[in-house]
N, C-alpha and C. Protein backbone atom coordinates (compact mmCIF):
# COMPACT_ATOMS: atom_id res chain seq x y z
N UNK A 1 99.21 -39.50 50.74
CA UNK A 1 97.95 -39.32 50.04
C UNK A 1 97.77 -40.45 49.04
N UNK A 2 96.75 -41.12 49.00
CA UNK A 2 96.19 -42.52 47.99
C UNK A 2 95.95 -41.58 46.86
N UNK A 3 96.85 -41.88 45.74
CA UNK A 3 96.52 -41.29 44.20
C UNK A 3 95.29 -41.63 43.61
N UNK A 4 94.86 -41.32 42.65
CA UNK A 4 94.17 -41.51 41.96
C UNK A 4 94.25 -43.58 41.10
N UNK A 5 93.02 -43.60 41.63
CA UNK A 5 92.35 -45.55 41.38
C UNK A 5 93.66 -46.39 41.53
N UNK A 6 94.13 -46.32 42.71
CA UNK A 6 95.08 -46.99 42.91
C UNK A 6 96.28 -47.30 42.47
N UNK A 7 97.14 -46.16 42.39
CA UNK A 7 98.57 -46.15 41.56
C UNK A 7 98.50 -46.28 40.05
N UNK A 8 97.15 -45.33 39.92
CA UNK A 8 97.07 -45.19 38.45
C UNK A 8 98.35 -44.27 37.56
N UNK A 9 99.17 -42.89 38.90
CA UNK A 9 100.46 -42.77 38.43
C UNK A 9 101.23 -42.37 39.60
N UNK A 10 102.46 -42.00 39.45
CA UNK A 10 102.87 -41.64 40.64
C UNK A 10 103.95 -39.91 40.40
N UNK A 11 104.45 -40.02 41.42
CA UNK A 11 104.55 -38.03 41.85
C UNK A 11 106.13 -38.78 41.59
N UNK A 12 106.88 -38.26 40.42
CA UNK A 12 108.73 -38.05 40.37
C UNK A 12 108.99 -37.09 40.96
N UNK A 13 108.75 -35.80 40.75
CA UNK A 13 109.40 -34.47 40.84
C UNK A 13 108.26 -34.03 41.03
N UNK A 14 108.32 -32.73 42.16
CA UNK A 14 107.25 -31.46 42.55
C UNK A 14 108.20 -30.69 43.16
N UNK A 15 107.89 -29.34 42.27
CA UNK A 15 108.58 -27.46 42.62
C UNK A 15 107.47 -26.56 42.25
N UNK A 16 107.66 -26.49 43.71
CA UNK A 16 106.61 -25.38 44.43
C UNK A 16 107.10 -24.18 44.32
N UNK A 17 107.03 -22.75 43.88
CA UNK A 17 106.79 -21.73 44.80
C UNK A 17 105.61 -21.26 44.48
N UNK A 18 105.58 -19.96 45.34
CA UNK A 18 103.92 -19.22 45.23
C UNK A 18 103.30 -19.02 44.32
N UNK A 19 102.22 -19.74 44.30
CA UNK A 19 101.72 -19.32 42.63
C UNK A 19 101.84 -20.13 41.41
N UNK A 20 102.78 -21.27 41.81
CA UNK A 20 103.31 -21.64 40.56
C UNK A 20 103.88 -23.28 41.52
N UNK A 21 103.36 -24.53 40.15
CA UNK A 21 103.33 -25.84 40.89
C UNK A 21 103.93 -26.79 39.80
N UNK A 22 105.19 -26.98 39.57
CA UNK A 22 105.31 -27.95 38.43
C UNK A 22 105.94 -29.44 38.70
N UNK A 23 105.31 -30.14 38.26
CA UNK A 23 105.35 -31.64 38.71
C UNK A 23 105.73 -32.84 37.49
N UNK A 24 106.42 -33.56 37.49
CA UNK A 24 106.91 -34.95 36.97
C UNK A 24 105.80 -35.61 37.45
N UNK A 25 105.34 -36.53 36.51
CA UNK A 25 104.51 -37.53 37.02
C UNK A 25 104.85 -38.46 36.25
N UNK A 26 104.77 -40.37 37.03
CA UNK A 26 104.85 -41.60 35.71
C UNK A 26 103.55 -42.09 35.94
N UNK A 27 103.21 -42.74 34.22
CA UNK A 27 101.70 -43.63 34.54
C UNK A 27 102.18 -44.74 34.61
N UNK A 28 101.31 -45.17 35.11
CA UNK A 28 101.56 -46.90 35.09
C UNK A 28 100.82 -47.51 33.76
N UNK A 29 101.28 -47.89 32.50
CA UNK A 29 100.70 -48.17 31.53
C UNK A 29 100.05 -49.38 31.48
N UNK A 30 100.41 -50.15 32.79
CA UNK A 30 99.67 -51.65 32.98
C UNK A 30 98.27 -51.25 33.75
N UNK A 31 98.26 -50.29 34.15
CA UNK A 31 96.89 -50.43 34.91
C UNK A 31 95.51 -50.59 34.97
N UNK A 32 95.27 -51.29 35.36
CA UNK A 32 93.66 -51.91 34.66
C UNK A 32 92.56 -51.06 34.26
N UNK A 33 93.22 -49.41 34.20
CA UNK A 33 91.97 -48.67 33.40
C UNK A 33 91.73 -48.92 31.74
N UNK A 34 93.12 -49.32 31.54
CA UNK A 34 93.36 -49.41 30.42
C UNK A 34 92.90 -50.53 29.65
N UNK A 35 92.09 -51.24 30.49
CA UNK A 35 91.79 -52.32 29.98
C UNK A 35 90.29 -52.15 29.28
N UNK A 36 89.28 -50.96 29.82
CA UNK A 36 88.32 -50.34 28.91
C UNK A 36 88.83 -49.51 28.52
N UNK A 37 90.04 -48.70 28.47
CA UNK A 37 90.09 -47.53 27.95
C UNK A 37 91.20 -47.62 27.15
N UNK A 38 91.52 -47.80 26.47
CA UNK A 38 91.47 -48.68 25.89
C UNK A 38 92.38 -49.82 25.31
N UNK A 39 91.51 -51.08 25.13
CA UNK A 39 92.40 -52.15 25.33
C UNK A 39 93.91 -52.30 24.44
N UNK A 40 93.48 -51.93 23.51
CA UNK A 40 94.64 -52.22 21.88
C UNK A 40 94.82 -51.07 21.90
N UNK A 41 94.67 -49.54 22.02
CA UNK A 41 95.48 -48.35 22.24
C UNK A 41 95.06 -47.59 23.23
N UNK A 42 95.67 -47.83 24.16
CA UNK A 42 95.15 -47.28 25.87
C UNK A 42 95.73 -45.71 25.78
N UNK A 43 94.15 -44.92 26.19
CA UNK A 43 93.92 -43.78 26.48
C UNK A 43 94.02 -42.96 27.55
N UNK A 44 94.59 -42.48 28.22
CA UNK A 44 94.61 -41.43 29.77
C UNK A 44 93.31 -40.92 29.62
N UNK A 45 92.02 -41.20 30.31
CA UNK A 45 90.62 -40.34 30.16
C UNK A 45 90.68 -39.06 30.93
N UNK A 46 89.71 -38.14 29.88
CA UNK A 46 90.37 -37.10 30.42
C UNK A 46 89.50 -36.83 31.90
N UNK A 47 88.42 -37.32 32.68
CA UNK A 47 88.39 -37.01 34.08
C UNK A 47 89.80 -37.87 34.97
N UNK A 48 90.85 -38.68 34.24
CA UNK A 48 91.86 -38.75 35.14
C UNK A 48 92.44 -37.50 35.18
N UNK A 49 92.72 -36.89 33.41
CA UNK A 49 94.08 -35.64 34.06
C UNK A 49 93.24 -34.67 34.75
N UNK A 50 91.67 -34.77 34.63
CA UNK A 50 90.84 -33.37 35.87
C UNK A 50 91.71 -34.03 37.32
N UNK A 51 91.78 -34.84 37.31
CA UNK A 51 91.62 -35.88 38.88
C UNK A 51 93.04 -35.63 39.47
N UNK A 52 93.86 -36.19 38.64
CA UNK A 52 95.82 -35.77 38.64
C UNK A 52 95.61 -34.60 39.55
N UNK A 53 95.32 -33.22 38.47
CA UNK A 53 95.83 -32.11 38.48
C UNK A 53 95.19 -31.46 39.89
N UNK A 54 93.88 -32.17 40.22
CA UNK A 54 93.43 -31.72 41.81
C UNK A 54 94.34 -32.06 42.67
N UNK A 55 94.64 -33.57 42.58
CA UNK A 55 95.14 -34.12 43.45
C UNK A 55 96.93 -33.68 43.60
N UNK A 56 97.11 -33.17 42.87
CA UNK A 56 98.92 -32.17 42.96
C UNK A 56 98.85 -31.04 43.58
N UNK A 57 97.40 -30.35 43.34
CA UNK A 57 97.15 -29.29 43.87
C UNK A 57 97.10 -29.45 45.48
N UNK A 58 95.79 -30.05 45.63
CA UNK A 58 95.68 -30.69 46.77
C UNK A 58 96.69 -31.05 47.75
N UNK A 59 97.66 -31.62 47.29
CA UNK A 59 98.71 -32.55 47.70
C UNK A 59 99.68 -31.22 48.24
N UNK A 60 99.94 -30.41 47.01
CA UNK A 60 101.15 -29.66 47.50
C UNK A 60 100.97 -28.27 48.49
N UNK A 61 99.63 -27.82 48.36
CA UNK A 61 98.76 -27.23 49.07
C UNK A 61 98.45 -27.58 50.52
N UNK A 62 98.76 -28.84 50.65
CA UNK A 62 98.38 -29.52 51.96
C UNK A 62 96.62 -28.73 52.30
N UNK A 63 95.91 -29.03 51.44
CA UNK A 63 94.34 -28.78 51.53
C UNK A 63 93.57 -30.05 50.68
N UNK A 64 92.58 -29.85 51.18
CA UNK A 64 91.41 -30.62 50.72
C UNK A 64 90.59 -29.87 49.45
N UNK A 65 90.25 -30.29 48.66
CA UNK A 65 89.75 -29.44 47.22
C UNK A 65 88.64 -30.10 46.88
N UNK A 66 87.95 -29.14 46.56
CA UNK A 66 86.29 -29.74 45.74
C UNK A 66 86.14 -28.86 44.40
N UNK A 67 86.37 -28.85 43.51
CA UNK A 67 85.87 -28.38 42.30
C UNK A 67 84.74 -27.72 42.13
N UNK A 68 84.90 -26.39 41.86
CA UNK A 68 83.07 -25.75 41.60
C UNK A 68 82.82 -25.00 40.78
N UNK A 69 83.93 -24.98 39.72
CA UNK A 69 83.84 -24.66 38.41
C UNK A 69 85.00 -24.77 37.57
N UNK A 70 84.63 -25.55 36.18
CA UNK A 70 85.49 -25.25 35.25
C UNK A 70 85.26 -24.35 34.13
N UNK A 71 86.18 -23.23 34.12
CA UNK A 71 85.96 -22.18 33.21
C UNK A 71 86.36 -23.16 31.61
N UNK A 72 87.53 -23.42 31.55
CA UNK A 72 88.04 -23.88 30.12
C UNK A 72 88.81 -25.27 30.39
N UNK A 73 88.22 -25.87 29.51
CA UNK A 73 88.80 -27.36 29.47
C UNK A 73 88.96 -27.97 27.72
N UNK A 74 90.77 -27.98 27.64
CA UNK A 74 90.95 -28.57 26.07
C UNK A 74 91.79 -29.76 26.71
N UNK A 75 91.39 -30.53 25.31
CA UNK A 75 92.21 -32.07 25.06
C UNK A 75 92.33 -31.90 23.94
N UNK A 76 93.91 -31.39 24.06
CA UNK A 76 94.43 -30.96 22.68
C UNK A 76 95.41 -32.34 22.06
N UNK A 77 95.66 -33.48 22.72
CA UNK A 77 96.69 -34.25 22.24
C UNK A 77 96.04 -35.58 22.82
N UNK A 78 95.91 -36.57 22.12
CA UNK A 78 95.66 -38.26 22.90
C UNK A 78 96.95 -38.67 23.91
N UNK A 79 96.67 -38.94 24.98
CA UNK A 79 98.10 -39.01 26.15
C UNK A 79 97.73 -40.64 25.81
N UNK A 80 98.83 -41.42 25.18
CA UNK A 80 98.70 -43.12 25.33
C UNK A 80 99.86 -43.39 25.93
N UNK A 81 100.25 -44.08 27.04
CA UNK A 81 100.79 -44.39 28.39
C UNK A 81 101.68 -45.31 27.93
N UNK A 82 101.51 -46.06 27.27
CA UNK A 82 102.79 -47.20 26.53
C UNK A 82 103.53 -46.37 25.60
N UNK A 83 103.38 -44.95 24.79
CA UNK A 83 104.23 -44.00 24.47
C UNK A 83 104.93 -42.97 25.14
N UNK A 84 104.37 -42.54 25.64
CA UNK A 84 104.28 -41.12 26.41
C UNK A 84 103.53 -41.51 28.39
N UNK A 85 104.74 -42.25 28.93
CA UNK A 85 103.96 -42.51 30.63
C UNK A 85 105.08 -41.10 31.25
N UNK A 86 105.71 -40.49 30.73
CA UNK A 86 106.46 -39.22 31.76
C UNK A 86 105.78 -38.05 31.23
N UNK A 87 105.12 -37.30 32.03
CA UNK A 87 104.38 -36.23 32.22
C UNK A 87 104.53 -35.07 33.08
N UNK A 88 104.46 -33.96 32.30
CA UNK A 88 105.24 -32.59 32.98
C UNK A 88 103.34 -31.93 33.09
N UNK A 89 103.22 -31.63 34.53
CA UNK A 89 101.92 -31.17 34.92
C UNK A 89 102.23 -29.66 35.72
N UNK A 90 101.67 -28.61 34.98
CA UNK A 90 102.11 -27.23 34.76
C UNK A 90 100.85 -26.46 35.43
N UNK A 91 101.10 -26.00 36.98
CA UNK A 91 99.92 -25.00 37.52
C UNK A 91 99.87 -23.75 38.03
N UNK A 92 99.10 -22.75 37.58
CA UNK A 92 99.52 -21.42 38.44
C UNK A 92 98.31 -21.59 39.00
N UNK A 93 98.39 -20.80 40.33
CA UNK A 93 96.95 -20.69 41.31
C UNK A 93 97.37 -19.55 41.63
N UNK A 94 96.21 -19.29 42.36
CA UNK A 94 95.78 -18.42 42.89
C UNK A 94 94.98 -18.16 44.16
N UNK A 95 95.04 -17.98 45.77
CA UNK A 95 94.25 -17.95 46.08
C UNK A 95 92.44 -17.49 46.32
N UNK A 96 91.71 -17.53 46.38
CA UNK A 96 90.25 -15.94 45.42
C UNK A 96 89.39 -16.12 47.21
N UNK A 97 88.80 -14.76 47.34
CA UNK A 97 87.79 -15.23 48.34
C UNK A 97 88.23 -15.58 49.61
N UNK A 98 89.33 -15.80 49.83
CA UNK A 98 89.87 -16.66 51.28
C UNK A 98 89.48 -18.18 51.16
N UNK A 99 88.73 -18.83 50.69
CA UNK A 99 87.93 -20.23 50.43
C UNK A 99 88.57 -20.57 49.29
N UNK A 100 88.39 -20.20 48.28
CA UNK A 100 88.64 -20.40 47.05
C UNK A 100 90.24 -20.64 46.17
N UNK A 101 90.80 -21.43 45.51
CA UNK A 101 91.81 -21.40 44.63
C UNK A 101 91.46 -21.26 42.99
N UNK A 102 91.90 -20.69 42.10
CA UNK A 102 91.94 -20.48 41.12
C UNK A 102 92.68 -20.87 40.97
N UNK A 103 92.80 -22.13 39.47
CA UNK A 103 94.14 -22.83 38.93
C UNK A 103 94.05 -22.54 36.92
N UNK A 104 95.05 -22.45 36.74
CA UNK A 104 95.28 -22.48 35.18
C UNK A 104 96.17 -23.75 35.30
N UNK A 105 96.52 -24.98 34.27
CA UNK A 105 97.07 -25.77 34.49
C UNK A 105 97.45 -26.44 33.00
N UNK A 106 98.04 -26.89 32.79
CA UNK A 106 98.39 -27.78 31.52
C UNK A 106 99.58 -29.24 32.12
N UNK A 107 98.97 -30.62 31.01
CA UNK A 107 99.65 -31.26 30.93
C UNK A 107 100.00 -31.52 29.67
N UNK A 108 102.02 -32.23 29.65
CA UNK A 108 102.16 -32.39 28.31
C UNK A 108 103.29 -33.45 28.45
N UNK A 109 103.81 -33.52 27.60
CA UNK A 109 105.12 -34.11 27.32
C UNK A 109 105.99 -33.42 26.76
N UNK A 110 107.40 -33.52 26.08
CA UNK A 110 108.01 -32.44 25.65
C UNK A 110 107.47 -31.24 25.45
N UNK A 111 107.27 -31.02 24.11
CA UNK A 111 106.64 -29.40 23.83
C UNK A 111 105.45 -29.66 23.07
N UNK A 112 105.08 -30.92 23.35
CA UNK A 112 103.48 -31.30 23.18
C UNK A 112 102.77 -31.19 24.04
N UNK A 113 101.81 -29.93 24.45
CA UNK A 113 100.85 -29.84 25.32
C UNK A 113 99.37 -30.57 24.93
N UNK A 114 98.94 -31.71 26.00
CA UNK A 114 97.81 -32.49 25.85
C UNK A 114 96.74 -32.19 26.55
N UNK A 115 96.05 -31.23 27.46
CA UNK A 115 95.23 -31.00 28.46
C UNK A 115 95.77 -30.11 28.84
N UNK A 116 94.71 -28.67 28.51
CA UNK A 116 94.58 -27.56 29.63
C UNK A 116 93.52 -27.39 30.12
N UNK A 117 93.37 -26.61 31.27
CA UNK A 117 92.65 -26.76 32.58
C UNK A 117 92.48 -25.80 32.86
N UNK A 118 91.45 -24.33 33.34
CA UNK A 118 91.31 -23.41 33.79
C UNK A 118 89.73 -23.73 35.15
N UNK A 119 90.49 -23.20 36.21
CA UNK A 119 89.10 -23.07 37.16
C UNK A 119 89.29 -23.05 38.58
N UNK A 120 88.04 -23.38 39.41
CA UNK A 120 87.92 -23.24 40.50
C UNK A 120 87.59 -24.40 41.53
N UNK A 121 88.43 -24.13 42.26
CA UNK A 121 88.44 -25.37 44.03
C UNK A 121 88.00 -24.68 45.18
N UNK A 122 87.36 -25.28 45.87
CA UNK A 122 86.59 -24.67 47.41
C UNK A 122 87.60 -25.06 47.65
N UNK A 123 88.48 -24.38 49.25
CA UNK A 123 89.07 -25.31 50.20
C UNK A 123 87.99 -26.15 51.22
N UNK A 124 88.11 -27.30 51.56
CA UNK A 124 87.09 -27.55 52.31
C UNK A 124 88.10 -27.87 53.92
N UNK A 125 87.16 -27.12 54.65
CA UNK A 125 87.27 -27.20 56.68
C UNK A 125 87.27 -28.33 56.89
């Protein structure tokens, strides 16, 4: 699977069981998002960690995902990639509907949680 804008990070560690998805991820702190986002203290934007956290889902799911609602979305911590590039990405799902996944999700670093995530993915045919 092609990550997100071209090896913007990559997959260390993924443990799966039902219900429950927790993943290692590294950023690449050179990567040219960072070059608007910013240049002198580069920011993780937060439609990347929306983007990540599909794409783990996605990934470990072996499905295709479209987003069709977000119930709750915090950016509780600035993620800057030249401090903090190892990232612990935390998901429970759910299947809803037969179509549908329900995810609760958080990313953080140690016991600094930076982005939580509550909502809904179509599977798409």
């Amino acid at each position: 699977m092609n990550h997100l804008l071209r090896n913007f990070y990559k997959i260390e560690k993924i443990d799966s069981q039902e219900g429950t998805i927790q993943a290692s991820i590294i950023l690449d702190p050179t990567h040219e998002i960072y070059q608007g986002h910013f240049p002198e203290t580069p920011v993780v934007p937060g439609v990347c960690q929306m983007q990540l956290t599909k794409e783990i889902v996605a990934e470990t799911l072996s499905k295709e995902l479209k987003i069709i609602s977000a119930q709750n979305m915090k950016f509780m911590a600035v993620i800057n990639p030249t401090v903090n590039n190892v990232l612990d990405v935390r998901i429970n799902y759910q299947y809803e509907n037969g179509d549908q996944i329900k995810i609760d999700s958080s990313i953080g670093h140690g016991t600094v949680t930076c982005f939580k995530f509550s909502g809904r993915y179509q599977v798409s045919v």
